[in-house]
N, C-alpha and C. Protein backbone atom coordinates (compact mmCIF):
# COMPACT_ATOMS: atom_id res chain seq x y z
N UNK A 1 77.49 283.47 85.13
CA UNK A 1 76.97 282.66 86.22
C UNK A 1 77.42 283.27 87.54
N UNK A 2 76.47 283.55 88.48
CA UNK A 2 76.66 284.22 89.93
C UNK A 2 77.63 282.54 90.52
N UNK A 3 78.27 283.32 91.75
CA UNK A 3 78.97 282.30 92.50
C UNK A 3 77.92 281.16 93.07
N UNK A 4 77.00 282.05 93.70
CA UNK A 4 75.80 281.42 94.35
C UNK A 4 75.28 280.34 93.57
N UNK A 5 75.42 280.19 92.12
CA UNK A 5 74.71 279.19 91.34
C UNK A 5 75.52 278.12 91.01
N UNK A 6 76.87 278.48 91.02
CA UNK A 6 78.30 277.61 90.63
C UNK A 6 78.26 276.99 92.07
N UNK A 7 77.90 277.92 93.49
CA UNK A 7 78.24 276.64 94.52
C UNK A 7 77.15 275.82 94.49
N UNK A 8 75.64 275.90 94.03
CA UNK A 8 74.79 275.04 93.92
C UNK A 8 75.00 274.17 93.40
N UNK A 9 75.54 274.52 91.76
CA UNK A 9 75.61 273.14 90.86
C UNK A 9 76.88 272.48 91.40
N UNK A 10 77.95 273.01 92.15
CA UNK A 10 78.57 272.03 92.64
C UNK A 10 78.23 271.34 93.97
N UNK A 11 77.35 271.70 94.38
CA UNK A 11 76.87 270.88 95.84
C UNK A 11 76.23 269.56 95.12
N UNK A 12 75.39 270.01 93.68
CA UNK A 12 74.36 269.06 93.18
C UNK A 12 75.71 267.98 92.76
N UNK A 13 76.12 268.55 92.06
CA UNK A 13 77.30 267.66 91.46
C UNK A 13 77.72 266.56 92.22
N UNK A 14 78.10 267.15 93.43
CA UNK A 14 78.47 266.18 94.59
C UNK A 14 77.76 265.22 94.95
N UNK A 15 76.55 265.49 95.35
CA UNK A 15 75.24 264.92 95.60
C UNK A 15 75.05 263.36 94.52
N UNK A 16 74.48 264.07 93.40
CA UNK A 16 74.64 263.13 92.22
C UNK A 16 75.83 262.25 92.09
N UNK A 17 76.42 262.65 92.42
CA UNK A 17 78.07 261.68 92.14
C UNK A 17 77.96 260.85 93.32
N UNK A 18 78.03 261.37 94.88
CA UNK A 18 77.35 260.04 95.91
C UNK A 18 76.42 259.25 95.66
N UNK A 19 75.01 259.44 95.09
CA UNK A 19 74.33 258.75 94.74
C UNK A 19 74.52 257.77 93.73
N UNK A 20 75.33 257.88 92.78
CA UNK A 20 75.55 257.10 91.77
C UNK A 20 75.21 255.25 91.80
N UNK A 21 75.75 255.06 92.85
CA UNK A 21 75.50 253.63 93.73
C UNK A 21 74.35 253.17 93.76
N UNK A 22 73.84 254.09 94.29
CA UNK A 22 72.44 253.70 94.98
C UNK A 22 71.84 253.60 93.57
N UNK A 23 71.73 255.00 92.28
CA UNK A 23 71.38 254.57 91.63
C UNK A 23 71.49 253.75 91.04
N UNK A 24 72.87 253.19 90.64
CA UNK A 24 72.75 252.34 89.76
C UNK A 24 72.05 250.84 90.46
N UNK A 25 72.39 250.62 91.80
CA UNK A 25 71.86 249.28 91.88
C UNK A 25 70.03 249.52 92.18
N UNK A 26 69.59 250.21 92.53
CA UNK A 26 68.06 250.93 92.05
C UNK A 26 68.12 250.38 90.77
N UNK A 27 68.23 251.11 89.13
CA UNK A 27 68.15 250.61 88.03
C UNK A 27 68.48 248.64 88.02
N UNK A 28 69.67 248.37 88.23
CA UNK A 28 70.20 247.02 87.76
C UNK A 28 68.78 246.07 88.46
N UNK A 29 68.46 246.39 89.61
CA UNK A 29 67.33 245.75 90.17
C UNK A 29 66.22 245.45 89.67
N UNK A 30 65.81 246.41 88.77
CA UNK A 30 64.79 247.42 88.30
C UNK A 30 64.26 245.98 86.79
N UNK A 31 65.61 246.10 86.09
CA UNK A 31 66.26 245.94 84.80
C UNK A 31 67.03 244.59 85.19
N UNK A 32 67.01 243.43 85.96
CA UNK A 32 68.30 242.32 85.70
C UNK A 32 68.46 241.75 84.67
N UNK A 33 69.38 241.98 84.09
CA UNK A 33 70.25 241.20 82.79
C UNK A 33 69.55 241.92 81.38
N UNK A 34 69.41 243.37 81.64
CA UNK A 34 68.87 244.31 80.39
C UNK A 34 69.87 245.18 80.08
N UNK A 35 70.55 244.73 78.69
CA UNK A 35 72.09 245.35 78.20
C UNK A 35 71.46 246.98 77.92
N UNK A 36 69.99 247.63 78.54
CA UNK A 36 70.25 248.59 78.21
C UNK A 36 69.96 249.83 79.81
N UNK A 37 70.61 249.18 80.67
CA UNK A 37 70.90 249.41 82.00
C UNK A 37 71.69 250.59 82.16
N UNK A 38 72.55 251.06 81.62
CA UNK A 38 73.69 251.66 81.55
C UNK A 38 73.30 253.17 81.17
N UNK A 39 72.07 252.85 79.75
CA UNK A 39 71.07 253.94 78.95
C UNK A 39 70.48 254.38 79.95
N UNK A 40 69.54 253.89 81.00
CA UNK A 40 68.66 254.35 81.62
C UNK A 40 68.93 254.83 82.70
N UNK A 41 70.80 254.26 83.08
CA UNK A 41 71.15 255.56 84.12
C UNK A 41 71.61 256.75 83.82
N UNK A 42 72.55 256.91 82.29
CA UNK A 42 72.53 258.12 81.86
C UNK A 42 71.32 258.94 81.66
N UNK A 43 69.95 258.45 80.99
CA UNK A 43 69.01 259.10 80.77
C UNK A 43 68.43 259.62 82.10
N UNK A 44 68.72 258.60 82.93
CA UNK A 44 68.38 259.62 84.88
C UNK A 44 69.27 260.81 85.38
N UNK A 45 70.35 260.72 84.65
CA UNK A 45 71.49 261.60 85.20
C UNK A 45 71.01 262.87 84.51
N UNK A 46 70.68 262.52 83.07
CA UNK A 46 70.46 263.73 82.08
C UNK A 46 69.05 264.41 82.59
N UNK A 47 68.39 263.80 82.92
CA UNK A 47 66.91 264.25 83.58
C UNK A 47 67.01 265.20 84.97
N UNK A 48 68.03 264.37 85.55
CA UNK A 48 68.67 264.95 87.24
C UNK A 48 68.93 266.12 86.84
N UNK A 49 70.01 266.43 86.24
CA UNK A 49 70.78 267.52 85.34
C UNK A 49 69.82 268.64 85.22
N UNK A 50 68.72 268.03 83.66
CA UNK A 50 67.85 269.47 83.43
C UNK A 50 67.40 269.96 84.61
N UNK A 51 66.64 268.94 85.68
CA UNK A 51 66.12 269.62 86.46
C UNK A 51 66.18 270.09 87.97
N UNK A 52 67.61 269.91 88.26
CA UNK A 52 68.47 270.56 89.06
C UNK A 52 67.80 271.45 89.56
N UNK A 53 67.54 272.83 89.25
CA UNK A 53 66.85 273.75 90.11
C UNK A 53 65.59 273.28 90.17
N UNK A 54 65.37 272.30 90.06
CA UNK A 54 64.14 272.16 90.86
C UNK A 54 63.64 271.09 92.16
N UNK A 55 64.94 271.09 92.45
CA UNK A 55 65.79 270.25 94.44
C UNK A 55 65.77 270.99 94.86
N UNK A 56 65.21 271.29 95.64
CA UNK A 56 65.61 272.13 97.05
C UNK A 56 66.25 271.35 97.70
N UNK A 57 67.94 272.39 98.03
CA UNK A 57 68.96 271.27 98.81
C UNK A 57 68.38 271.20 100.47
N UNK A 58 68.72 270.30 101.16
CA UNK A 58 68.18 269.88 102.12
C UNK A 58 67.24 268.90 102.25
N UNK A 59 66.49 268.53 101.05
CA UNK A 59 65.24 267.44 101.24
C UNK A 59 66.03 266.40 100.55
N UNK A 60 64.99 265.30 100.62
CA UNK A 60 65.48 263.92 100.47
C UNK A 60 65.98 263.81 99.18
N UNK A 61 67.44 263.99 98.65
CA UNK A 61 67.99 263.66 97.49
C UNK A 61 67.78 261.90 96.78
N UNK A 62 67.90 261.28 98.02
CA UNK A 62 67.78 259.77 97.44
C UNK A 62 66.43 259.72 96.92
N UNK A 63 65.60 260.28 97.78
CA UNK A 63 63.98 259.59 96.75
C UNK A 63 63.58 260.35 95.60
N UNK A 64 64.40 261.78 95.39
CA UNK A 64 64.28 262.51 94.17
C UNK A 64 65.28 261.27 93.37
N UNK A 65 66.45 260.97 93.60
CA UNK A 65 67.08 260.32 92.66
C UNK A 65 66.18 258.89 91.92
N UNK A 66 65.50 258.27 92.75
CA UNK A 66 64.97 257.26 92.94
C UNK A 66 63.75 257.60 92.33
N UNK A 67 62.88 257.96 92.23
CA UNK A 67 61.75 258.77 91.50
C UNK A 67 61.98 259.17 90.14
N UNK A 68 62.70 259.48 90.18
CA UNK A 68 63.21 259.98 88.31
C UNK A 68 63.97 258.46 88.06
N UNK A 69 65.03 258.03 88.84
CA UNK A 69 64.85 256.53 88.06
C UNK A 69 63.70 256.02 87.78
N UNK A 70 62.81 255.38 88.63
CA UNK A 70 61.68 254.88 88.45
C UNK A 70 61.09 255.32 87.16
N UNK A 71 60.81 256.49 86.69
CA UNK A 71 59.86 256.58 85.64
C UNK A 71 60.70 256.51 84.28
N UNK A 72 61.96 256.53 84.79
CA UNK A 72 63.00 256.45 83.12
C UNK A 72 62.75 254.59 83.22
N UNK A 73 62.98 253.72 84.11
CA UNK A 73 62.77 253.09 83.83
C UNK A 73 61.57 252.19 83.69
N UNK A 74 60.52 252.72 84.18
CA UNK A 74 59.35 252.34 83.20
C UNK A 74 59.21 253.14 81.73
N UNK A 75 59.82 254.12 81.92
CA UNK A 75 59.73 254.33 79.85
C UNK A 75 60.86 253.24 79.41
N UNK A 76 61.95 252.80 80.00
CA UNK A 76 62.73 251.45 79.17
C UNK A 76 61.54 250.23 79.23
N UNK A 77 61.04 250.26 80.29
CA UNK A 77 60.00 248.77 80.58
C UNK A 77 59.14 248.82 79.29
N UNK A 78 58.42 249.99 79.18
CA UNK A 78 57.15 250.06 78.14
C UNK A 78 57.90 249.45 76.84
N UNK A 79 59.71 250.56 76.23
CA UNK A 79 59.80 249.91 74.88
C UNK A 79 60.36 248.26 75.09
N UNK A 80 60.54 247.88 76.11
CA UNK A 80 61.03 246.30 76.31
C UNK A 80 59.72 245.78 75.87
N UNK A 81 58.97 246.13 76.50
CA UNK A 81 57.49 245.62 76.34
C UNK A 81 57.04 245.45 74.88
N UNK A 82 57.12 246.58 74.35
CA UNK A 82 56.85 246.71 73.23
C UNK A 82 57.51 245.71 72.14
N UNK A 83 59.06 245.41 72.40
CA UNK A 83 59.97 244.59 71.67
C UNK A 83 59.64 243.32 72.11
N UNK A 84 58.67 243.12 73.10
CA UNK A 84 58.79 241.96 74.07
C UNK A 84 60.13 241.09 74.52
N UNK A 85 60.89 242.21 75.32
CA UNK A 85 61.84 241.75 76.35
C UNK A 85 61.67 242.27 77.38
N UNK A 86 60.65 242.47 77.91
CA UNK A 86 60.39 243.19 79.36
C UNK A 86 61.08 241.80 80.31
N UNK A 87 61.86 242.27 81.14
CA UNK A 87 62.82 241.57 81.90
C UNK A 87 62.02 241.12 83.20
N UNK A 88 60.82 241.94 83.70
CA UNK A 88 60.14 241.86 85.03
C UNK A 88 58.49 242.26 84.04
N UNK A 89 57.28 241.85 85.29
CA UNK A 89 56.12 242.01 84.89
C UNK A 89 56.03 243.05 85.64
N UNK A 90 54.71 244.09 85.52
CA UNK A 90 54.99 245.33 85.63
C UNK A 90 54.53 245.42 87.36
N UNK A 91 53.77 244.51 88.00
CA UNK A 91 53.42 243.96 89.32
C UNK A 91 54.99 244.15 90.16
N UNK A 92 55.83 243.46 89.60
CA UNK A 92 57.04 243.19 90.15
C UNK A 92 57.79 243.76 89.89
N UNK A 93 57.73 244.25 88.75
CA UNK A 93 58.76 246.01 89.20
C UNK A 93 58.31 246.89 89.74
N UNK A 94 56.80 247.09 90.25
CA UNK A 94 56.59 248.14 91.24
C UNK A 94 56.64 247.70 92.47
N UNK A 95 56.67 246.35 92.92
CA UNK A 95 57.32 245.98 93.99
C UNK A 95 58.68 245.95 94.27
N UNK A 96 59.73 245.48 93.56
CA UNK A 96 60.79 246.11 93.37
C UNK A 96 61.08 247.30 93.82
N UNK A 97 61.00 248.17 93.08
CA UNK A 97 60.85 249.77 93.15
C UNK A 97 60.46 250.05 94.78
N UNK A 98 59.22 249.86 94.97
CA UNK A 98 58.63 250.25 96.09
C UNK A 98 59.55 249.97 97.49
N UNK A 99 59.91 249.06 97.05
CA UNK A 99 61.14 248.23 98.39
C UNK A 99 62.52 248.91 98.18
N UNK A 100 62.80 248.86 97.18
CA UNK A 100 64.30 249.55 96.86
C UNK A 100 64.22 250.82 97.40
N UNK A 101 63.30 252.19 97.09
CA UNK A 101 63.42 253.18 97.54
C UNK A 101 63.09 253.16 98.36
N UNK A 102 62.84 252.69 99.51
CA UNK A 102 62.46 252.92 100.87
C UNK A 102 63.72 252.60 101.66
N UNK A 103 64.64 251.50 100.97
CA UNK A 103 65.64 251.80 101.77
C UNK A 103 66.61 252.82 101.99
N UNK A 104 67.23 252.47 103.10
CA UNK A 104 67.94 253.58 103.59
C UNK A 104 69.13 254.05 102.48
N UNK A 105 69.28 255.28 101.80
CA UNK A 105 70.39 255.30 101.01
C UNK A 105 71.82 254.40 102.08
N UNK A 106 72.27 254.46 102.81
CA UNK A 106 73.87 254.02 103.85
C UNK A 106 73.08 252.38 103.37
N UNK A 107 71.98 251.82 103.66
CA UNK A 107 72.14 250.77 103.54
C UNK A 107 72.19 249.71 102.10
N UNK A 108 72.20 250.60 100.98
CA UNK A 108 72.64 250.77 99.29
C UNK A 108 73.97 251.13 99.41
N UNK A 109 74.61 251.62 100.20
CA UNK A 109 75.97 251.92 99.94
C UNK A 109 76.89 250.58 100.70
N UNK A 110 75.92 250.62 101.71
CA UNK A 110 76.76 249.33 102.59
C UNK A 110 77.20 247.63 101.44
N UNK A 111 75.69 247.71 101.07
CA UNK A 111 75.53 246.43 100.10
C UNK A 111 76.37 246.66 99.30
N UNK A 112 76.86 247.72 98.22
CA UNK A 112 77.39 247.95 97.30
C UNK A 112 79.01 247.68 97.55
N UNK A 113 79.38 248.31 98.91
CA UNK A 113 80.54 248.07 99.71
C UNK A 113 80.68 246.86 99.77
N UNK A 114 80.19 246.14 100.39
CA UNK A 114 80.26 244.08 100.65
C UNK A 114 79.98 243.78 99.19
N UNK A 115 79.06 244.00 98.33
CA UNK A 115 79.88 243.51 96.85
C UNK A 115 81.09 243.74 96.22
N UNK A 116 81.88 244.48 96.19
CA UNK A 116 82.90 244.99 95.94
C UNK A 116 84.05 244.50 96.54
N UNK A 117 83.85 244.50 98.23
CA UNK A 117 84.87 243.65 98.70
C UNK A 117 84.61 241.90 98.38
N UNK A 118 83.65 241.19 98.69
CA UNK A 118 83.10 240.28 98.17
C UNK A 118 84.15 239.55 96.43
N UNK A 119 83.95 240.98 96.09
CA UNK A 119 84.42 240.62 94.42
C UNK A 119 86.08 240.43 94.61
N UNK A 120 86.47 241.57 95.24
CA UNK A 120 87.76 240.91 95.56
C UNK A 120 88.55 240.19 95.93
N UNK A 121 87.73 239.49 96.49
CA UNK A 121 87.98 238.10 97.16
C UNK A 121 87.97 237.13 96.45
N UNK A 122 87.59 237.55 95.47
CA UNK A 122 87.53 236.34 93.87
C UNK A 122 88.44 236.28 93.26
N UNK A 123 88.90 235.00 92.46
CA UNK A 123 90.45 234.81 92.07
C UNK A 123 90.06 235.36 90.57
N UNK A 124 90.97 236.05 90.05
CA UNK A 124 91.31 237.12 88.93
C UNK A 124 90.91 236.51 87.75
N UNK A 125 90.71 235.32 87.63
CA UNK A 125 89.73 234.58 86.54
C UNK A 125 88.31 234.66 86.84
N UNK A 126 88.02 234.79 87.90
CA UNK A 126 86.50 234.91 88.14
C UNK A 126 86.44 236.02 87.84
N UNK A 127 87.02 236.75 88.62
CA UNK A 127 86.47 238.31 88.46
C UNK A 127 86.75 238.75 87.34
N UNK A 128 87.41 238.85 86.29
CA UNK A 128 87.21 239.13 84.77
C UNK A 128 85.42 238.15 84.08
N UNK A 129 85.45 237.54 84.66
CA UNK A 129 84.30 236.37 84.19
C UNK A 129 83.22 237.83 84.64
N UNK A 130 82.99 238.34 85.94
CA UNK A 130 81.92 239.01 86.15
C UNK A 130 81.81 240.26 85.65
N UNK A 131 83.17 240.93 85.52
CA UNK A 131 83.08 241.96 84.71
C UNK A 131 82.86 242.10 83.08
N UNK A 132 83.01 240.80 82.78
CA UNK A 132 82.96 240.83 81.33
C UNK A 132 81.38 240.93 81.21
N UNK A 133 80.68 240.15 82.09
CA UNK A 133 79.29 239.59 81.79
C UNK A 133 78.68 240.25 82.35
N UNK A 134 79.21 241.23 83.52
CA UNK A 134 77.66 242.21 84.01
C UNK A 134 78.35 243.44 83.85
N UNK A 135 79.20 244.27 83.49
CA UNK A 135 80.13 245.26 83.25
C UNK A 135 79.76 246.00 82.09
N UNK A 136 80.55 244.51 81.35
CA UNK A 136 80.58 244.98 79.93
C UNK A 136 79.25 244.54 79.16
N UNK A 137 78.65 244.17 79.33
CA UNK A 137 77.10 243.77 78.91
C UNK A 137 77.53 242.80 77.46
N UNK A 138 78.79 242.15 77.83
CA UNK A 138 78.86 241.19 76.67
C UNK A 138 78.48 240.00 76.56
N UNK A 139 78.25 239.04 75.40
CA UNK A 139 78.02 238.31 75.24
C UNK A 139 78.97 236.53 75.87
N UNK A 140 78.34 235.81 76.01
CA UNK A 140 79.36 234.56 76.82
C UNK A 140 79.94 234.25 75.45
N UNK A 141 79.31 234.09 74.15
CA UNK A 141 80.03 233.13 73.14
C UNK A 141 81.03 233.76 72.93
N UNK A 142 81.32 234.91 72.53
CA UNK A 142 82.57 235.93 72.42
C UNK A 142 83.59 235.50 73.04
N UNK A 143 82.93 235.91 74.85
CA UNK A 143 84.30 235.88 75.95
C UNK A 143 84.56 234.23 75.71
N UNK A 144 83.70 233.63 75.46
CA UNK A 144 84.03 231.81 75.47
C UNK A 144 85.11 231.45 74.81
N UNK A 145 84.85 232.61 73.66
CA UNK A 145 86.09 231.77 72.33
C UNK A 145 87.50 232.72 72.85
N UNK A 146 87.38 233.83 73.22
CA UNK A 146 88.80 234.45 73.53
C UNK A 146 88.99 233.81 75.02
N UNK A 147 88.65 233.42 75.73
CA UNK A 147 89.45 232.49 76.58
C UNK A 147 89.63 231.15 76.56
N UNK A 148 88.97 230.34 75.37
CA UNK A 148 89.24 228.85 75.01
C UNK A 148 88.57 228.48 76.05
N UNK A 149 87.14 228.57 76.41
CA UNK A 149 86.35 227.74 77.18
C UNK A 149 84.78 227.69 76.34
N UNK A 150 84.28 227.05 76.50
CA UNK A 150 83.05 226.66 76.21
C UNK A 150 82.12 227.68 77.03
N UNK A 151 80.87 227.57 76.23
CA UNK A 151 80.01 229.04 77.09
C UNK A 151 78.84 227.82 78.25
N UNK A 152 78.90 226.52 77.86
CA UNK A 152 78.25 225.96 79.47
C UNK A 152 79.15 225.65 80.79
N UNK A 153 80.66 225.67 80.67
CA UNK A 153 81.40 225.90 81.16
C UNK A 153 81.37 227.18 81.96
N UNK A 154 81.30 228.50 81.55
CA UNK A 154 81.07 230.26 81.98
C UNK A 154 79.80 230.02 82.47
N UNK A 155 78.89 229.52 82.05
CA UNK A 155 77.71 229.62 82.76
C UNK A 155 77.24 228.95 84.11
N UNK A 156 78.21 227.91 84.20
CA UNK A 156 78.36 227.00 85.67
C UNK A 156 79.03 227.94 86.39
N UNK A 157 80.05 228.71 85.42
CA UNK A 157 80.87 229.79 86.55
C UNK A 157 80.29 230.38 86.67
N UNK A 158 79.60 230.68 86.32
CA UNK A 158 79.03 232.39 86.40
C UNK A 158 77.87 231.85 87.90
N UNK A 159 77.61 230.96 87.54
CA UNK A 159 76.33 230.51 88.72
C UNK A 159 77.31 230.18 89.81
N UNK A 160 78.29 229.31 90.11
CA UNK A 160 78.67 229.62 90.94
C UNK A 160 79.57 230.31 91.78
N UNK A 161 80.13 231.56 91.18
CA UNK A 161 80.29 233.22 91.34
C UNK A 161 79.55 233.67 91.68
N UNK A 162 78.15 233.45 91.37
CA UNK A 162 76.84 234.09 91.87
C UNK A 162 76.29 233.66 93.58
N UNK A 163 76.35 232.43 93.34
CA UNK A 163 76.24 231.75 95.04
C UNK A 163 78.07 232.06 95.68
N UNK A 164 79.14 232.32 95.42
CA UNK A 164 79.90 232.78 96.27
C UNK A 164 79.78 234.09 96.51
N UNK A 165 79.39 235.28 95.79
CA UNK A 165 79.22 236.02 96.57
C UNK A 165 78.05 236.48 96.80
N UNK A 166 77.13 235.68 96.71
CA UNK A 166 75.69 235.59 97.09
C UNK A 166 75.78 235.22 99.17
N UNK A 167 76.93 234.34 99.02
CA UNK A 167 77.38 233.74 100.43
C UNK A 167 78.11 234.39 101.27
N UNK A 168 78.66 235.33 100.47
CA UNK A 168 79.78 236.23 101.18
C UNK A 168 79.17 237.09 101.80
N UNK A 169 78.37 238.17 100.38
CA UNK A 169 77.40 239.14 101.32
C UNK A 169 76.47 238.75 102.03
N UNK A 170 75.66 237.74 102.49
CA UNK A 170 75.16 237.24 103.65
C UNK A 170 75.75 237.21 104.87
N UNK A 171 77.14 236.59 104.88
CA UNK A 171 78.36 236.61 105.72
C UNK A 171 78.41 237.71 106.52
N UNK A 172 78.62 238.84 105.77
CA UNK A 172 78.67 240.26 106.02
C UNK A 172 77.70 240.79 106.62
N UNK A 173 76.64 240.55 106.10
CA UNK A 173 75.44 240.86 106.38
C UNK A 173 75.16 240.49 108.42
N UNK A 174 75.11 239.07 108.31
CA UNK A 174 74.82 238.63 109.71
C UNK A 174 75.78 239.02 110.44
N UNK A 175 77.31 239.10 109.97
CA UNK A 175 78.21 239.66 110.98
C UNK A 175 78.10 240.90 111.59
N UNK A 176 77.75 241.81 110.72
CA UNK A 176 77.20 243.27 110.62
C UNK A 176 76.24 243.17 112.63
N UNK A 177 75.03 242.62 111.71
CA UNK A 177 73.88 241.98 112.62
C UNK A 177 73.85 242.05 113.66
N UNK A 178 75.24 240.40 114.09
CA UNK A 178 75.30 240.14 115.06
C UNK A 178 76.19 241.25 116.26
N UNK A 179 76.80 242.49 115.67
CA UNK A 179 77.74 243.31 116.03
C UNK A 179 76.97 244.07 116.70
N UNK A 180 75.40 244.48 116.02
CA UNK A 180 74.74 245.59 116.71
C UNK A 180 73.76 245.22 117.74
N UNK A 181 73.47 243.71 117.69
CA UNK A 181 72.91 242.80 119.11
C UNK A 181 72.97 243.24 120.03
């Protein structure tokens, strides 16, 4: 391997590894509450990968990233479809899609940022509650019985975990807002 090709694949490397974010909340959007979310960002990474030399560095990395998501995850949509668990109708995941990639990659990183802090702000029983259930793509009856709670119990939490930091990043959001007024 020439140097010239080792500093490429490590520029790409880099590249891909910033993006990661963006992709993944691209996919999770794409896909909400489809335990096979996780598949369809490796299968984008592996796609990114083969076809690496074919980026020209300098052009828009996010909508190449975003583009090859998109069609991995309409090949997950089709076999959902097929199993009939398609999570979205196919209208509304190309609206989805269409809106997601247009945003600004900084403003996918920003959101991703205010979730994260957001999450931390959650007391250490919640936040195991969200990682178990959107993380780990596990099941509530499981986590129900290893923490001695009932699964309509987790599911009131889980909803309202969802409106606190549904409230938070809004918070953020308008503060942001009101800063650049």
């Amino acid at each position: 391997m020439h140097d010239h090709d080792s500093e490429e694949e490590s520029t790409f490397v880099s590249l891909l590894t910033a993006h990661q974010s963006v992709l993944r909340g691209f996919v999770i959007s794409l896909l909400p509450g489809c335990p096979e979310v996780e598949d369809v960002i490796q299968n984008t990474n592996a796609v990114l990968w083969k076809k690496r030399r074919e980026f020209t560095l300098g052009s828009n990395f996010n909508a190449w990233v975003l583009k090859t998501a998109r069609f991995q995850v309409m090949a997950q949509q089709q076999r959902l479809k097929r199993e009939k668990r398609a999570p979205l109708d196919e209208d509304v995941l190309a609206l989805i899609a269409n809106e997601a990639s247009t945003a600004a990659p900084h403003q996918a990183n920003t959101q991703m940022h205010d979730l994260n802090t957001c999450l931390e702000q959650l007391s250490l029983k919640d936040q195991e509650l969200v990682l178990h259930r959107y993380w780990k793509k596990a099941g509530l009856i499981d986590y129900a019985k290893s923490c001695g709670r009932s699964v309509g119990s987790l599911k009131v939490a889980l909803y309202r975990v969802r409106s606190t930091l549904r409230n938070c990043i809004e918070i953020k959001q308008s503060s942001r807002e009101s800063a650049t007024l």
